[in-house]
PDB file of N, CA and C in Angstrom:
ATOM      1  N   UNK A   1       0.823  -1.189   0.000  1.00  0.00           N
ATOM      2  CA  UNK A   1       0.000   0.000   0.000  1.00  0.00           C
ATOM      3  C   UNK A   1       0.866   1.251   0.000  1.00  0.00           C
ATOM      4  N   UNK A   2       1.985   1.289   1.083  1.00  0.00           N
ATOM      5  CA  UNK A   2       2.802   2.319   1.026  1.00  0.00           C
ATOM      6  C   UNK A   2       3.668   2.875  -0.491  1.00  0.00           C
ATOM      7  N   UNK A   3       3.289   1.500  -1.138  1.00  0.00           N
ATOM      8  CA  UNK A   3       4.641   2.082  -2.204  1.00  0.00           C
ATOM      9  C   UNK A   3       3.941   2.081  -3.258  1.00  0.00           C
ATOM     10  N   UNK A   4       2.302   1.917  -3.423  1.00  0.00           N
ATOM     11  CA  UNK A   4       1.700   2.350  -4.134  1.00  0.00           C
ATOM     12  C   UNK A   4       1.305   3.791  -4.394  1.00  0.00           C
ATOM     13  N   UNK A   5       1.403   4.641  -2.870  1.00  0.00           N
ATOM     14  CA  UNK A   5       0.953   5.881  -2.423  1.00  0.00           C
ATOM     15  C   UNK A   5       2.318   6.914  -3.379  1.00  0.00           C
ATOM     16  N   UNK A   6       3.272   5.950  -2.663  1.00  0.00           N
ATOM     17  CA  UNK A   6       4.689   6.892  -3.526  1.00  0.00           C
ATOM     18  C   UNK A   6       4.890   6.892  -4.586  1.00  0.00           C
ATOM     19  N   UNK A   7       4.465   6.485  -5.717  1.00  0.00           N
ATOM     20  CA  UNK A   7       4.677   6.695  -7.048  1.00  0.00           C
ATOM     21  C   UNK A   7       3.476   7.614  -7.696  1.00  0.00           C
ATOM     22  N   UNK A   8       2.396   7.806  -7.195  1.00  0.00           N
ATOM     23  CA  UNK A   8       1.290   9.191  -7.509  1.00  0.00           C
ATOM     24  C   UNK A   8       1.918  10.171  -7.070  1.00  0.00           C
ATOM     25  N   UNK A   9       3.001  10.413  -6.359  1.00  0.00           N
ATOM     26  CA  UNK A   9       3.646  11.671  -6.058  1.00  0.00           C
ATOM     27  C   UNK A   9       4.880  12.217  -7.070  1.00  0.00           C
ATOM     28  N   UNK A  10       5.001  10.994  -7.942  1.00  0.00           N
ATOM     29  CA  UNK A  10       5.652  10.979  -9.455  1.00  0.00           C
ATOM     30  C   UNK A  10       5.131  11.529 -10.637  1.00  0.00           C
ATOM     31  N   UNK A  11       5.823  12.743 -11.277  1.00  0.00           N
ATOM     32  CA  UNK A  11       5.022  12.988 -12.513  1.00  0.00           C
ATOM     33  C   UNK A  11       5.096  12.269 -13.544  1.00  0.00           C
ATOM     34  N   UNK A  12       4.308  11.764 -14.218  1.00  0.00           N
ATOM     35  CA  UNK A  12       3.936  10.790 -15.285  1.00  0.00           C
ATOM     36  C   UNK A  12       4.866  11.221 -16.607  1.00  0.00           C
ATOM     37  N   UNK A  13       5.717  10.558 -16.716  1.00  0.00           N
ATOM     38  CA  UNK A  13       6.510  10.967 -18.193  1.00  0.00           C
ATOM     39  C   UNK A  13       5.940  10.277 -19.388  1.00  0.00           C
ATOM     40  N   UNK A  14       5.330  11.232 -20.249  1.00  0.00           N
ATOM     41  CA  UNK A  14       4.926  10.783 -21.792  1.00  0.00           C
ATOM     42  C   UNK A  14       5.429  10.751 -22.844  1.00  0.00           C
ATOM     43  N   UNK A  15       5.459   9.785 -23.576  1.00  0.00           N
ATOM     44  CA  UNK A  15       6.257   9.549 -24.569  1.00  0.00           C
ATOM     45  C   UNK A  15       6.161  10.514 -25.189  1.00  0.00           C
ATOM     46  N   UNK A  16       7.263  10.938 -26.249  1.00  0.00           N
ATOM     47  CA  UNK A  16       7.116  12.266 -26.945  1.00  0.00           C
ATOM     48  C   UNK A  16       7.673  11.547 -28.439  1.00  0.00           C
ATOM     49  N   UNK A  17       7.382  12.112 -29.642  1.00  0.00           N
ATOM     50  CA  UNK A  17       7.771  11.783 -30.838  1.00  0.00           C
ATOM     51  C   UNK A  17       7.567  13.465 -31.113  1.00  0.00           C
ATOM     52  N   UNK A  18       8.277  12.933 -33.307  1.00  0.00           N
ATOM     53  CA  UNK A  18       8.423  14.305 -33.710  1.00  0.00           C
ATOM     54  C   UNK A  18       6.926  14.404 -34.303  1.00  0.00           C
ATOM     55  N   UNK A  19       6.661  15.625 -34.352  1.00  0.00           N
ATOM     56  CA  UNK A  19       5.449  16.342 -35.260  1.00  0.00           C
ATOM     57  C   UNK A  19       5.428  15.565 -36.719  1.00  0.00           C
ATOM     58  N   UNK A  20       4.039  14.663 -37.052  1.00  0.00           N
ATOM     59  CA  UNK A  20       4.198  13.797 -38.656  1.00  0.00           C
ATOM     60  C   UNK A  20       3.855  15.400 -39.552  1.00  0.00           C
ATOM     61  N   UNK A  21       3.263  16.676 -39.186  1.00  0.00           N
ATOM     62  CA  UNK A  21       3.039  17.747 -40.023  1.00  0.00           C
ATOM     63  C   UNK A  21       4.429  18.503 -40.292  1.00  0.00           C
ATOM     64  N   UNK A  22       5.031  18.730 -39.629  1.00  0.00           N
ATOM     65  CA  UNK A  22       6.390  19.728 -39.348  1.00  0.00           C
ATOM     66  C   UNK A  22       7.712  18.620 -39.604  1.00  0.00           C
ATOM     67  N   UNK A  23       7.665  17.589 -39.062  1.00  0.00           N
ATOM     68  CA  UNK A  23       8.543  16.789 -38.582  1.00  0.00           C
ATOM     69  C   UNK A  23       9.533  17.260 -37.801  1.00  0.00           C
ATOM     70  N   UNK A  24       8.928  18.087 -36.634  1.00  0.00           N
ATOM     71  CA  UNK A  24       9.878  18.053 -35.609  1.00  0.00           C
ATOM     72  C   UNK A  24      10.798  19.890 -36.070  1.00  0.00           C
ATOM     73  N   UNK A  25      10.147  20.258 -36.953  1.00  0.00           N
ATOM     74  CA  UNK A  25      10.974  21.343 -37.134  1.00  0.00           C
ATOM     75  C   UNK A  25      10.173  22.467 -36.185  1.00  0.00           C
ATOM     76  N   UNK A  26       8.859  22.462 -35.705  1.00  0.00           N
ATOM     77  CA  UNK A  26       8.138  23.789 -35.146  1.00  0.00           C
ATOM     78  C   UNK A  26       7.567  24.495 -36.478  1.00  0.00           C
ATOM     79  N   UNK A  27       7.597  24.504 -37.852  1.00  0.00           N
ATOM     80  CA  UNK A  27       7.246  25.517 -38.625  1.00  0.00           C
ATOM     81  C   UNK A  27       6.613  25.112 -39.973  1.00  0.00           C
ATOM     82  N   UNK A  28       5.810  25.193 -40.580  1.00  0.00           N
ATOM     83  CA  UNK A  28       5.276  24.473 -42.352  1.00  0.00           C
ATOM     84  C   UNK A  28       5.479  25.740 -43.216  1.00  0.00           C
ATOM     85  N   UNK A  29       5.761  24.694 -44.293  1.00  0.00           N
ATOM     86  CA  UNK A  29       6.036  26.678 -45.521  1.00  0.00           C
ATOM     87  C   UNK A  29       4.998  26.083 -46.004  1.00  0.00           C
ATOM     88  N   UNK A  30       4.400  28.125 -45.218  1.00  0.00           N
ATOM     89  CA  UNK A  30       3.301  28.459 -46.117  1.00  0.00           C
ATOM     90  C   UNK A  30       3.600  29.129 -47.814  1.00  0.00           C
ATOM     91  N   UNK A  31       2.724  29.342 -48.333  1.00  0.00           N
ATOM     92  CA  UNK A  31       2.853  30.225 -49.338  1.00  0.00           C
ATOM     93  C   UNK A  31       3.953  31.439 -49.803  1.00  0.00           C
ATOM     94  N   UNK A  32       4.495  32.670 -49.163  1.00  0.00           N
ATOM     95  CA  UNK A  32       5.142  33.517 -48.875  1.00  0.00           C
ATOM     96  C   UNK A  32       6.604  32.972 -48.113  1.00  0.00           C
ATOM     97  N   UNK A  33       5.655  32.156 -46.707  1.00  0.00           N
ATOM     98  CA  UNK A  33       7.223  32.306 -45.568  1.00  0.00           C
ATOM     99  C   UNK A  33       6.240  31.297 -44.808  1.00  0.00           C
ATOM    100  N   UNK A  34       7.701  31.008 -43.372  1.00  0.00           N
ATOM    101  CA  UNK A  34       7.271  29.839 -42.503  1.00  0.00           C
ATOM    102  C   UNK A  34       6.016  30.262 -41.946  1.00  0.00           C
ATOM    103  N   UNK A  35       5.204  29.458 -41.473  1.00  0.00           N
ATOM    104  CA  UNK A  35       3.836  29.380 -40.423  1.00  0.00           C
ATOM    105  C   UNK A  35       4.223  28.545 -39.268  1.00  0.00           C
ATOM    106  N   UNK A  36       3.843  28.890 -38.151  1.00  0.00           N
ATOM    107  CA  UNK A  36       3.571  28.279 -36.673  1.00  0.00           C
ATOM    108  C   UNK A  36       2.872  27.297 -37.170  1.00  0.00           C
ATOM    109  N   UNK A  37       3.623  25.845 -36.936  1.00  0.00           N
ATOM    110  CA  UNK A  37       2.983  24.591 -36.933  1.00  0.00           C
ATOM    111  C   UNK A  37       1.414  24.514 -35.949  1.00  0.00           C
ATOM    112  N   UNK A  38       0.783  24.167 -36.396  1.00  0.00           N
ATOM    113  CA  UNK A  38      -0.212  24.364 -35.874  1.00  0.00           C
ATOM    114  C   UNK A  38      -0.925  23.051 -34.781  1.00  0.00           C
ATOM    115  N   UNK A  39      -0.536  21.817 -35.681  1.00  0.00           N
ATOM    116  CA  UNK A  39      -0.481  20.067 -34.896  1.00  0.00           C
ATOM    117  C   UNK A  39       0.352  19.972 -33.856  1.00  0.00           C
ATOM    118  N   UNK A  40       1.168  20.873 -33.493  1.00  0.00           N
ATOM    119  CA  UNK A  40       2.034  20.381 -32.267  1.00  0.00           C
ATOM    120  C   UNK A  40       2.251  22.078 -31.329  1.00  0.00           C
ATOM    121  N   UNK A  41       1.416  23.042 -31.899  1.00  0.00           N
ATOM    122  CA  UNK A  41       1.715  23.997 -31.334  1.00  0.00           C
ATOM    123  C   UNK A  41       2.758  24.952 -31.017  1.00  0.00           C
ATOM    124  N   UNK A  42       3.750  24.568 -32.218  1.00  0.00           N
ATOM    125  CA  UNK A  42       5.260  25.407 -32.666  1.00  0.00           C
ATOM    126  C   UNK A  42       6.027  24.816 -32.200  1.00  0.00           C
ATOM    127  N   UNK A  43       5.662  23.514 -31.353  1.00  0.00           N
ATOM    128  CA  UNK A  43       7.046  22.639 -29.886  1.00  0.00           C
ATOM    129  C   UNK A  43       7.723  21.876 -31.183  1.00  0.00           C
ATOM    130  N   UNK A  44       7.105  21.160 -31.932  1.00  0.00           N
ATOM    131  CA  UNK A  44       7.868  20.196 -32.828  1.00  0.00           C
ATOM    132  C   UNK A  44       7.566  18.452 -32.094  1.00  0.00           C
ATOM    133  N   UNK A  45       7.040  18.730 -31.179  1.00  0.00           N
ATOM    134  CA  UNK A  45       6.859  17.595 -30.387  1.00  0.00           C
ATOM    135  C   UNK A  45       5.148  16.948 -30.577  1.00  0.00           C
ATOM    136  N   UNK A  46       4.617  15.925 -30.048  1.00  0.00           N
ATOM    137  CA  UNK A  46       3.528  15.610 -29.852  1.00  0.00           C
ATOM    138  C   UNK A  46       3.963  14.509 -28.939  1.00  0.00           C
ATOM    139  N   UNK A  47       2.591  13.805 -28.380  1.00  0.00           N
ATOM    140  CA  UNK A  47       2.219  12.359 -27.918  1.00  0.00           C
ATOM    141  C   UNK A  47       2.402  11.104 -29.080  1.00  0.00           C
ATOM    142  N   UNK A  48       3.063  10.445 -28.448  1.00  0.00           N
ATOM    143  CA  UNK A  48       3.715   9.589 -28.987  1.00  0.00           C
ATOM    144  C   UNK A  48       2.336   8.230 -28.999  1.00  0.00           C
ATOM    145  N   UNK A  49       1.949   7.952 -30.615  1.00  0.00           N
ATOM    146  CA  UNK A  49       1.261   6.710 -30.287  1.00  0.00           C
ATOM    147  C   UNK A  49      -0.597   7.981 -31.054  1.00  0.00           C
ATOM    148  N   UNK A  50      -0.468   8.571 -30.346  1.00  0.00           N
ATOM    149  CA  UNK A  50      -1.945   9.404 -30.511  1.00  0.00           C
ATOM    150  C   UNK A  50      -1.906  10.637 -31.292  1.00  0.00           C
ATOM    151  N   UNK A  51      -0.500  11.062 -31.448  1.00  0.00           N
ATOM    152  CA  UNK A  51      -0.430  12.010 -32.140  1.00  0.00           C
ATOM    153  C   UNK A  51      -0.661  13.449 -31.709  1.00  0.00           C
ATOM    154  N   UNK A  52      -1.555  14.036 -30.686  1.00  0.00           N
ATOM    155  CA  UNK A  52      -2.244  15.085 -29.875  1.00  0.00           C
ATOM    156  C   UNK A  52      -0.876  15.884 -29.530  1.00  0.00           C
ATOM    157  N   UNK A  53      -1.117  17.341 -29.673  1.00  0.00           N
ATOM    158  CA  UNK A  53      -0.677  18.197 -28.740  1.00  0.00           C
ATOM    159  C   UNK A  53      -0.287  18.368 -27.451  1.00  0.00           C
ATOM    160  N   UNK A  54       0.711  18.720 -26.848  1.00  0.00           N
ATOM    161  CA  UNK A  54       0.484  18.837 -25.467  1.00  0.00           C
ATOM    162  C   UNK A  54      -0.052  20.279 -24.860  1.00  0.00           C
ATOM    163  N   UNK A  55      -0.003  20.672 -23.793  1.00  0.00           N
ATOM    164  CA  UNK A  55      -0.554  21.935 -23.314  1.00  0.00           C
ATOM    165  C   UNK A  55       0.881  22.342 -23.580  1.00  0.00           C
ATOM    166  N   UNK A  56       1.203  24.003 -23.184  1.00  0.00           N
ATOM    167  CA  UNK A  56       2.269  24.621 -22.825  1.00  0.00           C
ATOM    168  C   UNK A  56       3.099  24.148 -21.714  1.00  0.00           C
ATOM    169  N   UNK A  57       2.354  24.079 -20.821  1.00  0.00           N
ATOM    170  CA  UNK A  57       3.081  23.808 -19.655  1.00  0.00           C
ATOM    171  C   UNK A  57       3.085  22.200 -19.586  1.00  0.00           C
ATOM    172  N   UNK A  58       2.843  21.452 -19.796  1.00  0.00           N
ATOM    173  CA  UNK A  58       3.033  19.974 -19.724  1.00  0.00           C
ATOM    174  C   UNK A  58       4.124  19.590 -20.589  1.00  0.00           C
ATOM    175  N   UNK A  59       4.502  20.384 -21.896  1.00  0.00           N
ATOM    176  CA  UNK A  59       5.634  20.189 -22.501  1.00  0.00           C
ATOM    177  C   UNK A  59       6.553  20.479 -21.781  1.00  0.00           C
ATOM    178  N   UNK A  60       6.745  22.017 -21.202  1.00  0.00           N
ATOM    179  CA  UNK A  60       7.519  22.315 -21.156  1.00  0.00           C
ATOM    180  C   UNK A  60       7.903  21.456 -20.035  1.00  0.00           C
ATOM    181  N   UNK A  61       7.352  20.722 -19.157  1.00  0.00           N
ATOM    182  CA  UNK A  61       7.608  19.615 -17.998  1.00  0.00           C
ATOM    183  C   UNK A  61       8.466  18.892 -18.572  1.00  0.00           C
ATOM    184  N   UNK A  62       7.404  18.281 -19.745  1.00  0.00           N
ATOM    185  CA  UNK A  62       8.058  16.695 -20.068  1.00  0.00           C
ATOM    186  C   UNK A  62       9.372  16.360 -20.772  1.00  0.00           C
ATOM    187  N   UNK A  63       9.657  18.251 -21.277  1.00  0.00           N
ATOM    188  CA  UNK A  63      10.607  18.276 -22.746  1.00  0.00           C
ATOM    189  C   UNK A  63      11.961  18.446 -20.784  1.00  0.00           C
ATOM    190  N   UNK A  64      11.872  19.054 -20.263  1.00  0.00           N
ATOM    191  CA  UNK A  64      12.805  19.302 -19.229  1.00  0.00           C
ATOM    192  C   UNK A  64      12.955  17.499 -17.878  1.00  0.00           C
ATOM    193  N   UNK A  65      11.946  17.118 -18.462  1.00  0.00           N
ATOM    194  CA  UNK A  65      12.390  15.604 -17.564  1.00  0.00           C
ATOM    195  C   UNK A  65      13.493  15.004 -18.508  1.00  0.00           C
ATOM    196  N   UNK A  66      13.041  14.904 -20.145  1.00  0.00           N
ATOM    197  CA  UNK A  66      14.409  14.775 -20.953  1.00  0.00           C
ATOM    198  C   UNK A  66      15.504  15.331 -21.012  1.00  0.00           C
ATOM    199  N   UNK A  67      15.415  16.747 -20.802  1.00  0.00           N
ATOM    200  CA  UNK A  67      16.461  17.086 -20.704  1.00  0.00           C
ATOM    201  C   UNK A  67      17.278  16.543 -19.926  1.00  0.00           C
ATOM    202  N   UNK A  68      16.864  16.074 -18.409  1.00  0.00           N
ATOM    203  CA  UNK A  68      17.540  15.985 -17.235  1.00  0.00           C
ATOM    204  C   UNK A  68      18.119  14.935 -17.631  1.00  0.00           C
ATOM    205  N   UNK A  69      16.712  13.313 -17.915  1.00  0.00           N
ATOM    206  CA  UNK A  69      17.498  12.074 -18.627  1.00  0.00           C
ATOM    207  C   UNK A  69      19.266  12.690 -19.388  1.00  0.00           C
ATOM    208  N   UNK A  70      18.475  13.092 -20.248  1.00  0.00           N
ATOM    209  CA  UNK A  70      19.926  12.898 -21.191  1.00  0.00           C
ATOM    210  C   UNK A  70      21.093  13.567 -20.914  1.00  0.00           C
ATOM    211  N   UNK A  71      20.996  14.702 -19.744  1.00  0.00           N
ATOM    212  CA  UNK A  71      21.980  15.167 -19.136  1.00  0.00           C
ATOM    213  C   UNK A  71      22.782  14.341 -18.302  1.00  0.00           C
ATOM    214  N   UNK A  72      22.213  13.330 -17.412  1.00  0.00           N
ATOM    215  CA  UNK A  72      22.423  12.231 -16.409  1.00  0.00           C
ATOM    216  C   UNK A  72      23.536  11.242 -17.258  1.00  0.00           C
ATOM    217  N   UNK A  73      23.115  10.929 -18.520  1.00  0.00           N
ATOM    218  CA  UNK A  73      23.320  10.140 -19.061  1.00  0.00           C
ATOM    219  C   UNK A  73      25.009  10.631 -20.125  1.00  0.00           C
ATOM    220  N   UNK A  74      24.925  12.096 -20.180  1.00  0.00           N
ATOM    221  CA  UNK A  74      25.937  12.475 -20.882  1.00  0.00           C
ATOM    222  C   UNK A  74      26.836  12.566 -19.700  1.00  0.00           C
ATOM    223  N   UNK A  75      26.791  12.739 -18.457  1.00  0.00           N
ATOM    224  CA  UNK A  75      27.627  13.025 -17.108  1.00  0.00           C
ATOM    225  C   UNK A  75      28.148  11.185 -17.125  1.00  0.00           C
ATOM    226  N   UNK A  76      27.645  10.445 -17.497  1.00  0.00           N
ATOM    227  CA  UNK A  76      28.011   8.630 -16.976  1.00  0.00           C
ATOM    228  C   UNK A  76      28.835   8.496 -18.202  1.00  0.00           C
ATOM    229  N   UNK A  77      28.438   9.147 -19.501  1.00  0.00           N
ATOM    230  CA  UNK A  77      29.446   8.650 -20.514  1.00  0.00           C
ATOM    231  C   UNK A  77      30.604   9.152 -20.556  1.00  0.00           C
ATOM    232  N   UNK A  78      30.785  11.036 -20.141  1.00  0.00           N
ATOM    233  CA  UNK A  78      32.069  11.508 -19.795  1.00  0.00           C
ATOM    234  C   UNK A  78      33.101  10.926 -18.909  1.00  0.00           C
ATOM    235  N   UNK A  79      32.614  10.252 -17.821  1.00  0.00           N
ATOM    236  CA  UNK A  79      33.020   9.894 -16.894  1.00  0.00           C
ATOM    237  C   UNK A  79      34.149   8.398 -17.051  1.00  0.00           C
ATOM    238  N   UNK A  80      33.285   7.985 -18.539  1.00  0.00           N
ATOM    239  CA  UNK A  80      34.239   7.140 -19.175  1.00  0.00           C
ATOM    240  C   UNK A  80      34.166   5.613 -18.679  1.00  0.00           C
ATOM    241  N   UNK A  81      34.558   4.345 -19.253  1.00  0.00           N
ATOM    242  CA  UNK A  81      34.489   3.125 -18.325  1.00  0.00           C
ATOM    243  C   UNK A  81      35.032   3.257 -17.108  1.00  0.00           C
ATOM    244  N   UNK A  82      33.864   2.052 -16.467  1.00  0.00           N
ATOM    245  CA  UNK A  82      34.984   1.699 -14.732  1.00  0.00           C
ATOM    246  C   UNK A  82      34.706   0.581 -15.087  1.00  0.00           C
ATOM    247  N   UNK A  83      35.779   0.595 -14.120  1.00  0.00           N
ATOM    248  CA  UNK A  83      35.734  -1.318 -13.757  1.00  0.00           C
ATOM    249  C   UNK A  83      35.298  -1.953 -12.959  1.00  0.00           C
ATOM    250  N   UNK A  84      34.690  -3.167 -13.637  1.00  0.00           N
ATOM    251  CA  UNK A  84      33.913  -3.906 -13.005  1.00  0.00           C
ATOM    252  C   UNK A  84      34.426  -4.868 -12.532  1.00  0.00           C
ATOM    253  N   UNK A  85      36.155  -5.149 -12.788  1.00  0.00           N
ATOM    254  CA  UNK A  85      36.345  -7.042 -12.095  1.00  0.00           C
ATOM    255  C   UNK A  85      37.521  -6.916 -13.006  1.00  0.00           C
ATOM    256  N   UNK A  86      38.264  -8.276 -11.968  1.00  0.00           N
ATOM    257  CA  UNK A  86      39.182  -8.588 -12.395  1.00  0.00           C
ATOM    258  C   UNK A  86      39.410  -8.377 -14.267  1.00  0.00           C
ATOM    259  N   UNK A  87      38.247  -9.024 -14.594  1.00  0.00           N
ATOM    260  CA  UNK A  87      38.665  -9.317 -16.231  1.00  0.00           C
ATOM    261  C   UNK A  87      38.803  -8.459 -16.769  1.00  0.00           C
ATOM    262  N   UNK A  88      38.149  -7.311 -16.813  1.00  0.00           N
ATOM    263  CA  UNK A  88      38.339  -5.971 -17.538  1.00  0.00           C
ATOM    264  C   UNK A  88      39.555  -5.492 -16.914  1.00  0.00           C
ATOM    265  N   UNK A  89      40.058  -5.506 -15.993  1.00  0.00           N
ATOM    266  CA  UNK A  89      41.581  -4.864 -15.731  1.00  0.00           C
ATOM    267  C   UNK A  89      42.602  -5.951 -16.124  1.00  0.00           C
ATOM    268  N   UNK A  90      42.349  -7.067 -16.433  1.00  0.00           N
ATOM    269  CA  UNK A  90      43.090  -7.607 -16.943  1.00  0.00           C
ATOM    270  C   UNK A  90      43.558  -7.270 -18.539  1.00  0.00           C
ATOM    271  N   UNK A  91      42.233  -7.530 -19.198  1.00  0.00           N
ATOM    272  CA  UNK A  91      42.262  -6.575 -20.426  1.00  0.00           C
ATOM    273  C   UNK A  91      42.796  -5.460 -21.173  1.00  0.00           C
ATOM    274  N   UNK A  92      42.650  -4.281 -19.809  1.00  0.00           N
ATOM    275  CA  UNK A  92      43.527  -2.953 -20.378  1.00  0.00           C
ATOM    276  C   UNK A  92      44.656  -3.402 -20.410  1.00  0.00           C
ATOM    277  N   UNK A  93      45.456  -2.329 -21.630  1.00  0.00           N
ATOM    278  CA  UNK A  93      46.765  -1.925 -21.526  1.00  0.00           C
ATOM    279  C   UNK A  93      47.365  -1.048 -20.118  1.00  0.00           C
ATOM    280  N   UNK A  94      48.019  -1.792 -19.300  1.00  0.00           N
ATOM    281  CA  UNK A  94      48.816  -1.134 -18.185  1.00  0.00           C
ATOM    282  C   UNK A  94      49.875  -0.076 -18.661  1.00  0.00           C
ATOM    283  N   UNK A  95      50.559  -0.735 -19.790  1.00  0.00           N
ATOM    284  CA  UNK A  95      52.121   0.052 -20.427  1.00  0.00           C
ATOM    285  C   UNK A  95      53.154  -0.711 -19.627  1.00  0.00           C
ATOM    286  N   UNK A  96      53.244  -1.351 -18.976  1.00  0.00           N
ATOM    287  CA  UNK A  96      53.991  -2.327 -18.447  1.00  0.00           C
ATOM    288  C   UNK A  96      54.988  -3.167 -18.558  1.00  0.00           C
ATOM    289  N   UNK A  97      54.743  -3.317 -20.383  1.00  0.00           N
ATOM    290  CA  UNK A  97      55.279  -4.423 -20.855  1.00  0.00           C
ATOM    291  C   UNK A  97      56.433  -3.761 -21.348  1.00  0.00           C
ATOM    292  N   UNK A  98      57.168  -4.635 -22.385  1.00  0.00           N
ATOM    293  CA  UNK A  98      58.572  -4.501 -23.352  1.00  0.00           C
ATOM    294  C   UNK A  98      57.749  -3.254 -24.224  1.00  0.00           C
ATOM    295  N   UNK A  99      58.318  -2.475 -24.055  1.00  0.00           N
ATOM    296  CA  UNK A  99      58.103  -1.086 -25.084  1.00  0.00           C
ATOM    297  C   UNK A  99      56.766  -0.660 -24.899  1.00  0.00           C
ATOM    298  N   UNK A 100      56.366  -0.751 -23.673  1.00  0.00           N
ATOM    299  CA  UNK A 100      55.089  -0.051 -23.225  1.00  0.00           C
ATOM    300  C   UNK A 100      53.769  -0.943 -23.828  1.00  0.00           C
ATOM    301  N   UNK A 101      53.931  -2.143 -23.867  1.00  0.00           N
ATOM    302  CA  UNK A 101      52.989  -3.168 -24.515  1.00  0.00           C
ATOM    303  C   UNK A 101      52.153  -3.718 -22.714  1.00  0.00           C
ATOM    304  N   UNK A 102      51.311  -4.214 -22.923  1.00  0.00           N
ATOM    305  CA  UNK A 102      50.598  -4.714 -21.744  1.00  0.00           C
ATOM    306  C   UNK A 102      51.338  -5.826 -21.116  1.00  0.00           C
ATOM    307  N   UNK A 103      51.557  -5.651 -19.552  1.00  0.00           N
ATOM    308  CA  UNK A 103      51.869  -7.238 -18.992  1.00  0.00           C
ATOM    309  C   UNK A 103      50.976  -7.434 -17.803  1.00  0.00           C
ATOM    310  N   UNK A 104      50.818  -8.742 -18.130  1.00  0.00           N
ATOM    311  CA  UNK A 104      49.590  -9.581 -17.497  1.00  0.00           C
ATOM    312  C   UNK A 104      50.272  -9.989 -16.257  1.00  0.00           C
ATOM    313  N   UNK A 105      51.436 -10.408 -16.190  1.00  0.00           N
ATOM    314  CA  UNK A 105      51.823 -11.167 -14.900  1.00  0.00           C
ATOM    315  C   UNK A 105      52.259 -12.870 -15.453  1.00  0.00           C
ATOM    316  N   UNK A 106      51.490 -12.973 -16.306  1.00  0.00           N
ATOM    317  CA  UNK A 106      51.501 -14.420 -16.829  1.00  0.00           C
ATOM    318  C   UNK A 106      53.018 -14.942 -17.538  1.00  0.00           C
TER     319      UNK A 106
END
């Protein structure tokens, strides 16, 4: 029951795809010059699966929960491999060896 209560205190992340009118650009050429996409509301975004608009403010939620994702995710890749175990440090090059070649010990 308790840990049912704690996840309604979670905002619901919705899938997002690109605009099938714009494709994701925000804009359609009109006649003259660009027009404010009108199917996705200039975001370039929609609901993924249904196609619909979001509000203003629900984008701007959902487009900033991605952001965060993919920020999280660019901070773990900078950070570069770690190691997990023997085998992968076995693996790297130490520089160790005859002319800076790997030695194992073996």
């Amino acid at each position: 029951m308790k840990n049912a209560q704690a996840h309604s205190f979670r905002k619901a992340r919705i899938e997002l795809e690109h605009c099938f009118t714009c494709k994701g650009k925000a804009v359609v050429q009109g006649v003259f010059y660009e027009l404010v996409c009108c199917d996705c509301n200039g975001s370039g975004w929609v609901m993924a699966g249904s196609g619909l608009m979001l509000s203003t403010d629900e984008l701007v939620t959902q487009l900033s929960l991605r952001l965060q994702q993919a920020q999280r995710e660019i901070e773990v890749l900078q950070r570069g491999p770690t190691l997990c175990g023997q085998a992968e440090y076995y693996q790297q090059n130490n520089r160790r060896g005859a002319g800076g070649s790997n030695y194992t010990g073996d």
